[in-house]
C-alpha atoms as a PDB file:
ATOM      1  CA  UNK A   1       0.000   0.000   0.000  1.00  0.00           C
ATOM      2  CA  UNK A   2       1.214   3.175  -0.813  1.00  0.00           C
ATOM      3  CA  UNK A   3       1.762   5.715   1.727  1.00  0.00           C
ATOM      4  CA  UNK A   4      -0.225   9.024   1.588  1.00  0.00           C
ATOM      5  CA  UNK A   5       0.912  11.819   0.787  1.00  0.00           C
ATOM      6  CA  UNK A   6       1.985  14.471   3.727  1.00  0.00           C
ATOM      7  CA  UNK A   7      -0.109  17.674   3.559  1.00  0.00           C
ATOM      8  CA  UNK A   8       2.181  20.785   2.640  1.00  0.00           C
ATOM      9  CA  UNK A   9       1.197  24.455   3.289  1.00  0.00           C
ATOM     10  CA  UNK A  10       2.859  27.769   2.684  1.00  0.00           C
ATOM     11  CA  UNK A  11       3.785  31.196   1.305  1.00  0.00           C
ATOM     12  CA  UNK A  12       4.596  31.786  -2.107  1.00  0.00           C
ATOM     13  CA  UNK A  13       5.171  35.671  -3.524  1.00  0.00           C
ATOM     14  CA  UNK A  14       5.052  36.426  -7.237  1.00  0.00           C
ATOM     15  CA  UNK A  15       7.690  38.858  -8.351  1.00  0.00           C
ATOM     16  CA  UNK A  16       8.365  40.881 -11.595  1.00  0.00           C
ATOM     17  CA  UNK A  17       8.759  44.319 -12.794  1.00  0.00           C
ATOM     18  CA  UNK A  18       5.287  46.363 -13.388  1.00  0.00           C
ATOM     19  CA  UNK A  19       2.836  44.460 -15.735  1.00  0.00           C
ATOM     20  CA  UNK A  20       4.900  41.023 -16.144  1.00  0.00           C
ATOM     21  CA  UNK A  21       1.350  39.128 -15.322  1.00  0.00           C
ATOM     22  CA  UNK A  22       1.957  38.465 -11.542  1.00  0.00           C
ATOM     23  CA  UNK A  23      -2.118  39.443 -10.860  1.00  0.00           C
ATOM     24  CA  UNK A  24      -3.355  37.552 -13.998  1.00  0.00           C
ATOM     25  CA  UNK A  25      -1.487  34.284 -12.895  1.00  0.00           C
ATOM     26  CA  UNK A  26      -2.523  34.530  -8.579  1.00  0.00           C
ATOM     27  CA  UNK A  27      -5.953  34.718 -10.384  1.00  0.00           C
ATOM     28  CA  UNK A  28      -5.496  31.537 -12.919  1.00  0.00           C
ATOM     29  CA  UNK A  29      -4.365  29.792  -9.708  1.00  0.00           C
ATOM     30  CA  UNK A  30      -6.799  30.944  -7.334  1.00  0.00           C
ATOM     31  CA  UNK A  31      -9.106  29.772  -9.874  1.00  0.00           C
ATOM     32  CA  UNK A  32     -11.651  33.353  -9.483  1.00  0.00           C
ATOM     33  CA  UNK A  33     -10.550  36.971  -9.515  1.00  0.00           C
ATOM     34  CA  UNK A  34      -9.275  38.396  -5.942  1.00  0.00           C
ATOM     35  CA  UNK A  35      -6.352  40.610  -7.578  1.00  0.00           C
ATOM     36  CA  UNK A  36      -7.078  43.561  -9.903  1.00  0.00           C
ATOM     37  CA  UNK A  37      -5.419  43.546 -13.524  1.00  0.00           C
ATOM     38  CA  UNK A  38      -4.482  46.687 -15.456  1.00  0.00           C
ATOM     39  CA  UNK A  39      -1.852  47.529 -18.293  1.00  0.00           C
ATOM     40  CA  UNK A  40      -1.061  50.256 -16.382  1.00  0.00           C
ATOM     41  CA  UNK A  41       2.028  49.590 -14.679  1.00  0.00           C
ATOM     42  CA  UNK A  42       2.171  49.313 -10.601  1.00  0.00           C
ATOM     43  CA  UNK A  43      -1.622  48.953 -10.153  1.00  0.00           C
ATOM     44  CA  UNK A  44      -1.008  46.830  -7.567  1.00  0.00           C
ATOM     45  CA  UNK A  45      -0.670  48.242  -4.113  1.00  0.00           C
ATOM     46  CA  UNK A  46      -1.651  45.725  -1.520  1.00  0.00           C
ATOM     47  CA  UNK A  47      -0.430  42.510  -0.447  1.00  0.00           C
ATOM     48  CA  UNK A  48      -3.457  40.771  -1.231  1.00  0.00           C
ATOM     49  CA  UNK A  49      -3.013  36.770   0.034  1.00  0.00           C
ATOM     50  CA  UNK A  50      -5.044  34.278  -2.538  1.00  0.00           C
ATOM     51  CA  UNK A  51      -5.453  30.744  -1.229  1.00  0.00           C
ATOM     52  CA  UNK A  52      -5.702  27.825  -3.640  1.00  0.00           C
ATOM     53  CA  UNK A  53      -6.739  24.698  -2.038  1.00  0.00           C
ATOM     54  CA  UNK A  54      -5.981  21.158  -2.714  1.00  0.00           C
ATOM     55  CA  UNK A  55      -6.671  17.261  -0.941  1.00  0.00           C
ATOM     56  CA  UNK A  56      -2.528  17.867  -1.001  1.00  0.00           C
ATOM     57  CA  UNK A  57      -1.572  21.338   0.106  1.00  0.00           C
ATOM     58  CA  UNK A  58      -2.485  24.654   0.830  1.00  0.00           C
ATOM     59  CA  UNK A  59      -0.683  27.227  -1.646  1.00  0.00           C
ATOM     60  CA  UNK A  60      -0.970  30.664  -0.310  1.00  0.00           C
ATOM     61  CA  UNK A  61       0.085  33.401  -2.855  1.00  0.00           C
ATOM     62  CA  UNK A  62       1.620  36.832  -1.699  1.00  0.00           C
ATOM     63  CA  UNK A  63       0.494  39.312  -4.737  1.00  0.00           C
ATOM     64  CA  UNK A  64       3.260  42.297  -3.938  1.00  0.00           C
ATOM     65  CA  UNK A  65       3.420  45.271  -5.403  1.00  0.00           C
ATOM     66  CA  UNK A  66       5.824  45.663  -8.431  1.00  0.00           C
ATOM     67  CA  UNK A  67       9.367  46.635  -7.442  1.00  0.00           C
ATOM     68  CA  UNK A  68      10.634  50.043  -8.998  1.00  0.00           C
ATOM     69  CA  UNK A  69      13.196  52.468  -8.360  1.00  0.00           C
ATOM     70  CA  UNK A  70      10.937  54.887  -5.993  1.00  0.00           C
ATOM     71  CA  UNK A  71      10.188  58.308  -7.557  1.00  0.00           C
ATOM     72  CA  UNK A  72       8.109  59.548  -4.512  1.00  0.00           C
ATOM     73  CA  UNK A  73       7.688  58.372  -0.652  1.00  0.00           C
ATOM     74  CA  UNK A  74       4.644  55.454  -1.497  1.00  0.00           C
ATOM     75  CA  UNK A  75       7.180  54.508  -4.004  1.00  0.00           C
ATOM     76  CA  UNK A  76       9.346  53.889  -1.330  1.00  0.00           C
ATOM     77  CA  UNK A  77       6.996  52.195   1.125  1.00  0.00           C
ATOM     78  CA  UNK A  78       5.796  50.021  -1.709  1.00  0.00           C
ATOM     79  CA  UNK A  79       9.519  48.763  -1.933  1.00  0.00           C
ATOM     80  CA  UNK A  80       9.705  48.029   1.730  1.00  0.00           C
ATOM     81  CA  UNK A  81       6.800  45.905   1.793  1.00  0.00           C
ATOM     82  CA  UNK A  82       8.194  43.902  -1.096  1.00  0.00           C
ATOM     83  CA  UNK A  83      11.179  43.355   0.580  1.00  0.00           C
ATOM     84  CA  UNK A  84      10.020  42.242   3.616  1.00  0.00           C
ATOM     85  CA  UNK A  85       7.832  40.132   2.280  1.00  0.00           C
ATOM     86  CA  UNK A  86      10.200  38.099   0.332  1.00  0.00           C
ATOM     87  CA  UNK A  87      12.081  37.171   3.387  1.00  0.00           C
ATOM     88  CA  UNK A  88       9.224  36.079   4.824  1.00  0.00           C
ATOM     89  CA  UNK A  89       7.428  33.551   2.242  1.00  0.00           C
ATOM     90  CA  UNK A  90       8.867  30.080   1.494  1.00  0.00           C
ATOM     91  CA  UNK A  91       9.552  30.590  -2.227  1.00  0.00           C
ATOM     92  CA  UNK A  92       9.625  33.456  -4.251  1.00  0.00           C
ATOM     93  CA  UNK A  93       8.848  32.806  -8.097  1.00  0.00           C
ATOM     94  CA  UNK A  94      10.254  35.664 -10.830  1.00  0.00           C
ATOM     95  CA  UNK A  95       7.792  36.595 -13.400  1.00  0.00           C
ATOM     96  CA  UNK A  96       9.738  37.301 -16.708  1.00  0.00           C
ATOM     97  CA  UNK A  97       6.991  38.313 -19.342  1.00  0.00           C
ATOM     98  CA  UNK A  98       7.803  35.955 -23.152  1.00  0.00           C
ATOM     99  CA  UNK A  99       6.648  39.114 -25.145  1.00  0.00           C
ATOM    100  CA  UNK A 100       9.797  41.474 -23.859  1.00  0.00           C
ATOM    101  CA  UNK A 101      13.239  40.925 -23.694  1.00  0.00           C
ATOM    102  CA  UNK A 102      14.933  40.585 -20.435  1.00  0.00           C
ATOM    103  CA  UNK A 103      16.126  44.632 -19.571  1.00  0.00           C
ATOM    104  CA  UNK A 104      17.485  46.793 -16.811  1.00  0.00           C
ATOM    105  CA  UNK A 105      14.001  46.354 -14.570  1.00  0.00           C
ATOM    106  CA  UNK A 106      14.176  42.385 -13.924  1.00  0.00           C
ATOM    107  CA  UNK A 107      18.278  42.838 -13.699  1.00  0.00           C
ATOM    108  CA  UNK A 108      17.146  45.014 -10.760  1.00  0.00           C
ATOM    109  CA  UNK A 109      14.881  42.621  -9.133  1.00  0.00           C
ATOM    110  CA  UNK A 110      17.158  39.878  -9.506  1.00  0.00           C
ATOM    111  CA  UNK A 111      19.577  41.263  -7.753  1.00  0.00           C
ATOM    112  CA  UNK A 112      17.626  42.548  -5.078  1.00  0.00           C
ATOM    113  CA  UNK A 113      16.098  39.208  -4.460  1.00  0.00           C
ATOM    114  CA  UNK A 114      20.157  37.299  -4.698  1.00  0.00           C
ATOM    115  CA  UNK A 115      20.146  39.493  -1.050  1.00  0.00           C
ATOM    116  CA  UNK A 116      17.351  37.066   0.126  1.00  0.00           C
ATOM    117  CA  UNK A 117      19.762  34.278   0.988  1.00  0.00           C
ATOM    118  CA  UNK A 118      17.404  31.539   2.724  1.00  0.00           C
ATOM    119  CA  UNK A 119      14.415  32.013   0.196  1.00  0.00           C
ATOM    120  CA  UNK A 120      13.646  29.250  -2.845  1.00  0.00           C
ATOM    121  CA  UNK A 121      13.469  31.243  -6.072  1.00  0.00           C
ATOM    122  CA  UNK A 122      11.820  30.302  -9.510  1.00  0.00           C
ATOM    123  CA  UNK A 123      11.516  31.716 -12.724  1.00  0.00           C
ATOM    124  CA  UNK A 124       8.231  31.760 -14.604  1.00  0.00           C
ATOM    125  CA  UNK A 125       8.244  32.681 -17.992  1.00  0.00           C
ATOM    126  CA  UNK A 126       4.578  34.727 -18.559  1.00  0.00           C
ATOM    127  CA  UNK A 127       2.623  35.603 -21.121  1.00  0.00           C
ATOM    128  CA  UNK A 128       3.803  32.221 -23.522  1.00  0.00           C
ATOM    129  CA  UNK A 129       0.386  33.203 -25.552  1.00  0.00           C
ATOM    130  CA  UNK A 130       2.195  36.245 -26.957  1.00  0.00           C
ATOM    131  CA  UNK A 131       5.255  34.657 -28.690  1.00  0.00           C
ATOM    132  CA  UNK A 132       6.524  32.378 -30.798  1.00  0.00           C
ATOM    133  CA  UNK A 133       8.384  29.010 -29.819  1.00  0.00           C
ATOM    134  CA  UNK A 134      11.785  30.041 -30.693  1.00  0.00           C
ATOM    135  CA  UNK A 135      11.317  33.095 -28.869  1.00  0.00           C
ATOM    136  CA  UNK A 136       9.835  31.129 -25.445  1.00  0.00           C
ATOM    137  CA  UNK A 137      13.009  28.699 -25.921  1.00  0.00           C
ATOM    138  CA  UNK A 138      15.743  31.853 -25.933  1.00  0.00           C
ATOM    139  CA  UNK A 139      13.294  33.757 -22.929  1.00  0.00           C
ATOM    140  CA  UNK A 140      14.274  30.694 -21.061  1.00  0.00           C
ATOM    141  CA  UNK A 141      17.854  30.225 -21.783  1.00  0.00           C
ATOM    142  CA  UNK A 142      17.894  34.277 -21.285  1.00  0.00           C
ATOM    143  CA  UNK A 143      16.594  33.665 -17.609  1.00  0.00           C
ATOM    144  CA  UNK A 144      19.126  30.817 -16.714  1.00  0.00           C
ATOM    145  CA  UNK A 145      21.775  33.284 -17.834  1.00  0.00           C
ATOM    146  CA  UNK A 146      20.506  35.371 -15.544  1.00  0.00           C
ATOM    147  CA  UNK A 147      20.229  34.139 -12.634  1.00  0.00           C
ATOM    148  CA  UNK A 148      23.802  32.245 -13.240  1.00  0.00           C
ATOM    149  CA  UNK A 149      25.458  35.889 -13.616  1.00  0.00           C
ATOM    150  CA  UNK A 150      23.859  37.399 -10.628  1.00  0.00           C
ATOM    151  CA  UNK A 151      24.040  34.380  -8.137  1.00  0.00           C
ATOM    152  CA  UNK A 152      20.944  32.755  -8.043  1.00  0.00           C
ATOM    153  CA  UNK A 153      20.221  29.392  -8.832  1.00  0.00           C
ATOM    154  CA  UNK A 154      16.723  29.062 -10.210  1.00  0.00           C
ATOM    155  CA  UNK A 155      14.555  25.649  -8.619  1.00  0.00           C
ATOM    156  CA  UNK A 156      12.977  26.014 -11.722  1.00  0.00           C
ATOM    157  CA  UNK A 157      11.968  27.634 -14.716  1.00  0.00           C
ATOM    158  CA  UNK A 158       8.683  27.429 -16.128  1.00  0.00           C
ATOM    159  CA  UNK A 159       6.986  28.795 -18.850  1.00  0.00           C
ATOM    160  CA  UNK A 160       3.057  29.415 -18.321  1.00  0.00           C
ATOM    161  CA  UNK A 161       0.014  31.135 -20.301  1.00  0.00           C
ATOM    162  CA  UNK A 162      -2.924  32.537 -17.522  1.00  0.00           C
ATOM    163  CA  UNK A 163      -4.750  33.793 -19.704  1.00  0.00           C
ATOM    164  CA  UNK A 164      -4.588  30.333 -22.217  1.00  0.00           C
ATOM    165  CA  UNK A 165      -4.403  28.130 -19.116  1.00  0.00           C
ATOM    166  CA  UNK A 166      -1.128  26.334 -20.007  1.00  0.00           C
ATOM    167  CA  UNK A 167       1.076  25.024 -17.473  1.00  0.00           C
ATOM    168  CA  UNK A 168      -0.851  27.009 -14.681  1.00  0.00           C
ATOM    169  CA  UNK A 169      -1.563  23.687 -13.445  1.00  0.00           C
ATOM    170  CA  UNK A 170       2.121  22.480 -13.711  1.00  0.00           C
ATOM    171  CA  UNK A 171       3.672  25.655 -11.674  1.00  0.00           C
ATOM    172  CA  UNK A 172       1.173  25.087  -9.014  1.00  0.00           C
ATOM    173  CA  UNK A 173       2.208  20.983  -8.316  1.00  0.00           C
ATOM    174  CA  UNK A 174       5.807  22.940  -8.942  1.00  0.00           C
ATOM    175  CA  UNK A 175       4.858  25.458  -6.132  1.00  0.00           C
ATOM    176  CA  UNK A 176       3.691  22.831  -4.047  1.00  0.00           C
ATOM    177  CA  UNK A 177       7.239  21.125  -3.731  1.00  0.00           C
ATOM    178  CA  UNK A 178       8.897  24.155  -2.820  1.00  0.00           C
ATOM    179  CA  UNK A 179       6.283  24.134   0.775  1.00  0.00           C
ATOM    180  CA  UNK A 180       7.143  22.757   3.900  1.00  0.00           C
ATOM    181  CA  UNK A 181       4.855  20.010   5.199  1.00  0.00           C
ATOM    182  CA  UNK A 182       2.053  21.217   7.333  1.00  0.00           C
ATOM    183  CA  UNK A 183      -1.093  21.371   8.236  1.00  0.00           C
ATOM    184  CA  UNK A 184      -4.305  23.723   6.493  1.00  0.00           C
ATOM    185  CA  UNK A 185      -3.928  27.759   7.398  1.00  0.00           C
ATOM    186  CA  UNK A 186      -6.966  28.938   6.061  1.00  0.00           C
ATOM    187  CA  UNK A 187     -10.359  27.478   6.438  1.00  0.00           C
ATOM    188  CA  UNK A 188     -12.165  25.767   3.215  1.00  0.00           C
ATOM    189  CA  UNK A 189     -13.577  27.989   1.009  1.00  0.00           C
ATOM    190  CA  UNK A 190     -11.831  31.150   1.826  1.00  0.00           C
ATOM    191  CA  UNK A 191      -9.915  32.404  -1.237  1.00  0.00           C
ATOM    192  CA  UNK A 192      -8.166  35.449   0.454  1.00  0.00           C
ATOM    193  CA  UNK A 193      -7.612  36.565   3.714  1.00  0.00           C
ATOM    194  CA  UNK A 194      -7.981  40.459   2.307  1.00  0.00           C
ATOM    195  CA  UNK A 195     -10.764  42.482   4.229  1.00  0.00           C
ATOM    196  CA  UNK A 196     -13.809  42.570   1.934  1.00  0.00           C
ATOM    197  CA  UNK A 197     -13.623  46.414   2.298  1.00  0.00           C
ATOM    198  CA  UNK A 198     -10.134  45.969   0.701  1.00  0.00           C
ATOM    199  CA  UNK A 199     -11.532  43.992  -2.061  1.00  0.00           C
ATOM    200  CA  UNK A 200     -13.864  46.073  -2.828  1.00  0.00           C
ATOM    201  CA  UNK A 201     -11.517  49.289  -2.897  1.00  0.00           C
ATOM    202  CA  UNK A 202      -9.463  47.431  -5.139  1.00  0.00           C
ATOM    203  CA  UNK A 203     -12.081  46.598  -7.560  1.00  0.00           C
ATOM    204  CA  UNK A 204     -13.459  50.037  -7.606  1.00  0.00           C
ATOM    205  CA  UNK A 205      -9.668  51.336  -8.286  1.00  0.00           C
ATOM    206  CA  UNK A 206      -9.431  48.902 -11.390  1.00  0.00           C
ATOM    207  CA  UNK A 207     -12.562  50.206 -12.565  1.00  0.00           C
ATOM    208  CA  UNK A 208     -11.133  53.849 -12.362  1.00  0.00           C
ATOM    209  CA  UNK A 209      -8.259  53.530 -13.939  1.00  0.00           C
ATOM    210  CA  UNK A 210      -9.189  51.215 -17.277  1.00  0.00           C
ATOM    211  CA  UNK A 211      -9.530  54.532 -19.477  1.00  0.00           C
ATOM    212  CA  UNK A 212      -7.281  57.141 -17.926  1.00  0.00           C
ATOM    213  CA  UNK A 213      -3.989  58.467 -19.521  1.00  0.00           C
ATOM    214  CA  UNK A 214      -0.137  59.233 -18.324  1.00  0.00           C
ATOM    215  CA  UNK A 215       0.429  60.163 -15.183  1.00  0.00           C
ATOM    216  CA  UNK A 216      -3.166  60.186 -13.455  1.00  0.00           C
ATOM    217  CA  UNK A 217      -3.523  56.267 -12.587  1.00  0.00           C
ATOM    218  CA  UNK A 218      -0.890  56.626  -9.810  1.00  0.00           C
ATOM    219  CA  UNK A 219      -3.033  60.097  -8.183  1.00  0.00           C
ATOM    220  CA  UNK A 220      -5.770  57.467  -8.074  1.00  0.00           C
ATOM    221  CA  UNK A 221      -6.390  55.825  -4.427  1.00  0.00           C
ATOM    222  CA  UNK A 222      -9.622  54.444  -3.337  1.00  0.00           C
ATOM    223  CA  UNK A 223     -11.225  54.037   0.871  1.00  0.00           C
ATOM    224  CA  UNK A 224     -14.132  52.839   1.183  1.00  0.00           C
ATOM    225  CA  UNK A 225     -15.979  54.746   4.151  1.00  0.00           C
ATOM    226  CA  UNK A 226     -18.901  52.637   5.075  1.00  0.00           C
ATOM    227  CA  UNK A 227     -19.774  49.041   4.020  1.00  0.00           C
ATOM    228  CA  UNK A 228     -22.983  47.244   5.618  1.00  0.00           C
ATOM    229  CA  UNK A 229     -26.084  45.551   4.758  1.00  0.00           C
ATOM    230  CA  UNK A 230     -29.029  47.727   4.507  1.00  0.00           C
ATOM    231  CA  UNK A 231     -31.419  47.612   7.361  1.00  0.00           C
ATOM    232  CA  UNK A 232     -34.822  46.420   7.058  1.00  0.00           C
ATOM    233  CA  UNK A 233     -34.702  44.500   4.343  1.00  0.00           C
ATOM    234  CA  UNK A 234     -35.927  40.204   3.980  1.00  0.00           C
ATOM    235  CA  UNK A 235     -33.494  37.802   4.873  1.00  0.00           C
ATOM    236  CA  UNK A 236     -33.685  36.622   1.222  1.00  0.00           C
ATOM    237  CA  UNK A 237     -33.297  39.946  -0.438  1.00  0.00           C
ATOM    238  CA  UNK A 238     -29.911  41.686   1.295  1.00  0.00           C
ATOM    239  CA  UNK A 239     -28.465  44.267  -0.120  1.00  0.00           C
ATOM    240  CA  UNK A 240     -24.844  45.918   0.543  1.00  0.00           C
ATOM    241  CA  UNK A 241     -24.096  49.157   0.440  1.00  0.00           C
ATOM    242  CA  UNK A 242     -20.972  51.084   0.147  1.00  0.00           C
ATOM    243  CA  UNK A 243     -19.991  54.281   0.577  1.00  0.00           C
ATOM    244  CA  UNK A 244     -16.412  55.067  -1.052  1.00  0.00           C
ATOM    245  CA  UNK A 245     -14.403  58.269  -1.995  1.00  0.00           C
ATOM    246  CA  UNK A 246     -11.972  58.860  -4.775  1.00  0.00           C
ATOM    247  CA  UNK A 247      -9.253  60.753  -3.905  1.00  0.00           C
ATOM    248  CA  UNK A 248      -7.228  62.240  -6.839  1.00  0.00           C
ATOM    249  CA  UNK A 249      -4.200  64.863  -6.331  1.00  0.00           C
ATOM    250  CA  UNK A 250      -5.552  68.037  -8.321  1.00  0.00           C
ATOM    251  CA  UNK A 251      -8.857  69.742  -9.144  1.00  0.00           C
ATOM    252  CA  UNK A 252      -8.148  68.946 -12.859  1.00  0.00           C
ATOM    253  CA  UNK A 253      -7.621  65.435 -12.183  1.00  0.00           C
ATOM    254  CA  UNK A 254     -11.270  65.480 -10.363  1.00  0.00           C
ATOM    255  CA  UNK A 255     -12.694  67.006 -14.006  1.00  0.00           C
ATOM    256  CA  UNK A 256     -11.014  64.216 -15.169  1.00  0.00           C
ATOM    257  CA  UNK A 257     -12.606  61.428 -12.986  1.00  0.00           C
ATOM    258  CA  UNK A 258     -16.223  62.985 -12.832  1.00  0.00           C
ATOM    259  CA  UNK A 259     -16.301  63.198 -16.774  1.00  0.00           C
ATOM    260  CA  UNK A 260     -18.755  65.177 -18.569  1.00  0.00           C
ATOM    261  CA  UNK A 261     -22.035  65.425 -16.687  1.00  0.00           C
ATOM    262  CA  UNK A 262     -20.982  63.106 -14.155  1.00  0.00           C
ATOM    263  CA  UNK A 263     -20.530  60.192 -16.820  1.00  0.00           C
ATOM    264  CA  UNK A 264     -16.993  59.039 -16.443  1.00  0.00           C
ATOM    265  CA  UNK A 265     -17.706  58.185 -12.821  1.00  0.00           C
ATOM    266  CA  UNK A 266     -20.962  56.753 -13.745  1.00  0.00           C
ATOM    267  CA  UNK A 267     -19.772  54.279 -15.771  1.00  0.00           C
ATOM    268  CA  UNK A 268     -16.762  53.327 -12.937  1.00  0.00           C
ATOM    269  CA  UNK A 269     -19.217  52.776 -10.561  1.00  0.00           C
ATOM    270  CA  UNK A 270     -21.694  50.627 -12.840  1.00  0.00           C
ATOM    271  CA  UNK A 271     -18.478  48.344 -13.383  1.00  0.00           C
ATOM    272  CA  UNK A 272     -16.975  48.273  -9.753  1.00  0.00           C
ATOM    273  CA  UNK A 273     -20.267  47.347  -8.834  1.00  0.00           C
ATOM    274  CA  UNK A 274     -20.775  44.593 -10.873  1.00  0.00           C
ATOM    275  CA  UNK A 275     -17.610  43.144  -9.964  1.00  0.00           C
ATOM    276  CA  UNK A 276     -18.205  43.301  -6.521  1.00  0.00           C
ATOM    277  CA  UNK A 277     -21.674  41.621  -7.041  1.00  0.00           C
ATOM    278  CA  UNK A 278     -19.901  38.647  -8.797  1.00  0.00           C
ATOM    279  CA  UNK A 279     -17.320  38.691  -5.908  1.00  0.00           C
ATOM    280  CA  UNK A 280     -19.143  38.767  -2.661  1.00  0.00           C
ATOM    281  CA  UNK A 281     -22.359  36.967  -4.054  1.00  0.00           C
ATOM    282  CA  UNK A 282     -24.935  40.077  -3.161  1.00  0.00           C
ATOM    283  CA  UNK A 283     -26.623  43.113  -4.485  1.00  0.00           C
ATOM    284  CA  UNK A 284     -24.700  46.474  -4.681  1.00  0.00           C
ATOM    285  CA  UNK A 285     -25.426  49.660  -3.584  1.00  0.00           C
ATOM    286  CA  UNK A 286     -22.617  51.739  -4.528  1.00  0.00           C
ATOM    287  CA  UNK A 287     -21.999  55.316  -3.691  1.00  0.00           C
ATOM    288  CA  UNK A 288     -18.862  56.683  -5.509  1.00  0.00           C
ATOM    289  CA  UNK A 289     -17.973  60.724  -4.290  1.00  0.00           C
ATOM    290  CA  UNK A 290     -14.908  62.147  -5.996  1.00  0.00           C
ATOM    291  CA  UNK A 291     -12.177  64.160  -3.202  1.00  0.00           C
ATOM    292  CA  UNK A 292      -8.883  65.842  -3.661  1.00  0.00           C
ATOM    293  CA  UNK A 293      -5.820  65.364  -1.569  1.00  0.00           C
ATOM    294  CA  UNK A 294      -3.481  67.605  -2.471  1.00  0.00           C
ATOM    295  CA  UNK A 295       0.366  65.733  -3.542  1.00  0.00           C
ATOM    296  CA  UNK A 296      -0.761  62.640  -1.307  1.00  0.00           C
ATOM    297  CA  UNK A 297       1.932  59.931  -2.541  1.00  0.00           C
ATOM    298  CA  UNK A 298       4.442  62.645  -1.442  1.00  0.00           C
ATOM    299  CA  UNK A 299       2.543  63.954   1.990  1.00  0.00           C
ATOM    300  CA  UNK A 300       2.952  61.109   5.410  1.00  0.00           C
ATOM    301  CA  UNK A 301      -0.032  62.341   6.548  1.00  0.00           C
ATOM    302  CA  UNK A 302      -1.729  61.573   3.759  1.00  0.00           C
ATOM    303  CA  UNK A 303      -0.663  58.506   3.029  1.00  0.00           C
ATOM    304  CA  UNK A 304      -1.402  57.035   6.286  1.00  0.00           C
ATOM    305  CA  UNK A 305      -4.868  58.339   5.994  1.00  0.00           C
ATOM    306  CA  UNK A 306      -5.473  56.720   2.373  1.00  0.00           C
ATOM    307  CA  UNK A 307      -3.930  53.426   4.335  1.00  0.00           C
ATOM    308  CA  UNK A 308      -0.585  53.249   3.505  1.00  0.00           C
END
């Protein structure tokens, strides 16, 4: 009789410069969408945890924000999170998109992360959907090279489409090895361990900034004020309500968000709100109110207000 196999849990954090697919593949893995997706670069700002469950193991993914050289002081924090994060988790896997060449932003991460001496590191070649064979095969040899000139030595290298589904479920039985034995972390069902107000900030953010140009996506920061059920209302017909402000850095940029008539920030908060709905599994009330505050990424008080 074979012997079963032990039950593994752990922490694994995807890694990458801005836009390399890190949110696309936690949600491929997760199996449902907890992490927000842009193409604007460093849309992700919070460590959002998404837990993919198995009869074998419990794979708990770190989604960090991208590392960057920091331009302004939540540039800064962002990269301090990152860092602490990676000494934290049990692997770290490197997310090299197939559709770019390797450049100056993954040399930077690299060697950041050959300073994380106990940490198991892989390479997972992205994005496979958007190039050729010949160029997937010289991605990889690329990323060996890598890794050989800066001192790490990969546990593996993978290549992987999210959005096609290929090799997702190869990387995650790949994961899996890399986690200690152990026993479940998270209760069944649960898919992230992020507040649902945090969810739901998140998912109103995404909705803001599919549309907006240059340098207004990174004014854009999102707190939701209020979330409850409404009162009064049957058992069988709930209804949540949320009260959230958008806080851009200039009067302009408000123009910008409210749209003509009020209809740019109609249409965010018909989207947000459906993607809520289809999150949380209940009718939306959404309240979206546009606010400015003034130069926040630069400002400590702000930030900490807007929750950073």
């Amino acid at each position: 009789m074979t012997e079963p196999h032990p039950h593994r849990s752990g922490f694994v954090s995807f890694v990458g410069r801005p836009n390399a697919g890190k949110s696309t593949l936690t949600n491929a893995l997760v199996g449902q969408k907890i992490v927000i997706t842009s193409d604007k670069p460093q849309t992700t700002r919070t460590v959002v945890r998404g837990i993919v469950h198995r009869e074998d193991a419990q794979l708990i993914l770190v989604d960090t924000p991208g590392l960057h050289r920091p331009r302004t002081l939540l540039g800064e924090r962002l990269n301090d999170l990152v860092m602490t994060t990676w000494a934290e988790v049990d692997a770290v896997a490197v997310c090299f998109p197939c559709n770019e060449k390797i450049g100056p932003g993954d040399r930077f991460i690299v060697s950041e992360l050959a300073k994380v001496k106990r940490t198991t590191k892989l390479a997972v070649a992205t994005k496979t959907d958007l190039a050729p064979p010949d160029r997937i095969g010289e991605h990889l040899m690329d990323i060996a090279a890598l890794g050989a000139e800066l001192g790490i030595e990969w546990a593996e290298i993978v290549p992987v489409s999210a959005v096609a589904g290929d090799q997702v479920a190869l990387l995650a039985d790949l994961l899996v090895g890399q986690l200690p034995e152990g026993p479940q972390l998270y209760p069944d069902g649960d898919l992230t361990d992020a507040p649902e107000q945090i969810l739901a900030a998140e998912l109103i953010r995404e909705a803001a900034l599919d549309g907006v140009r240059d340098e207004l996506p990174h004014s854009i920061a999102v707190v939701v004020e209020e979330m409850g059920l409404r009162e009064g209302r049957p058992a069988d017909k709930p209804l949540l309500e949320i009260h959230a402000n958008l806080y851009v850095e200039r009067s302009s940029q408000k123009g910008i968000m409210i749209g003509h008539q009020g209809s740019r920030l109609k249409k965010v908060g018909t989207v947000a709100r459906k993607q809520i709905e289809a999150l949380l599994g209940t009718p939306v009330y959404l309240d979206l109110h546009v606010k400015i505050a003034k130069d926040w990424q630069r400002d400590p008080k702000q930030l900490r207000k807007l929750g950073f």
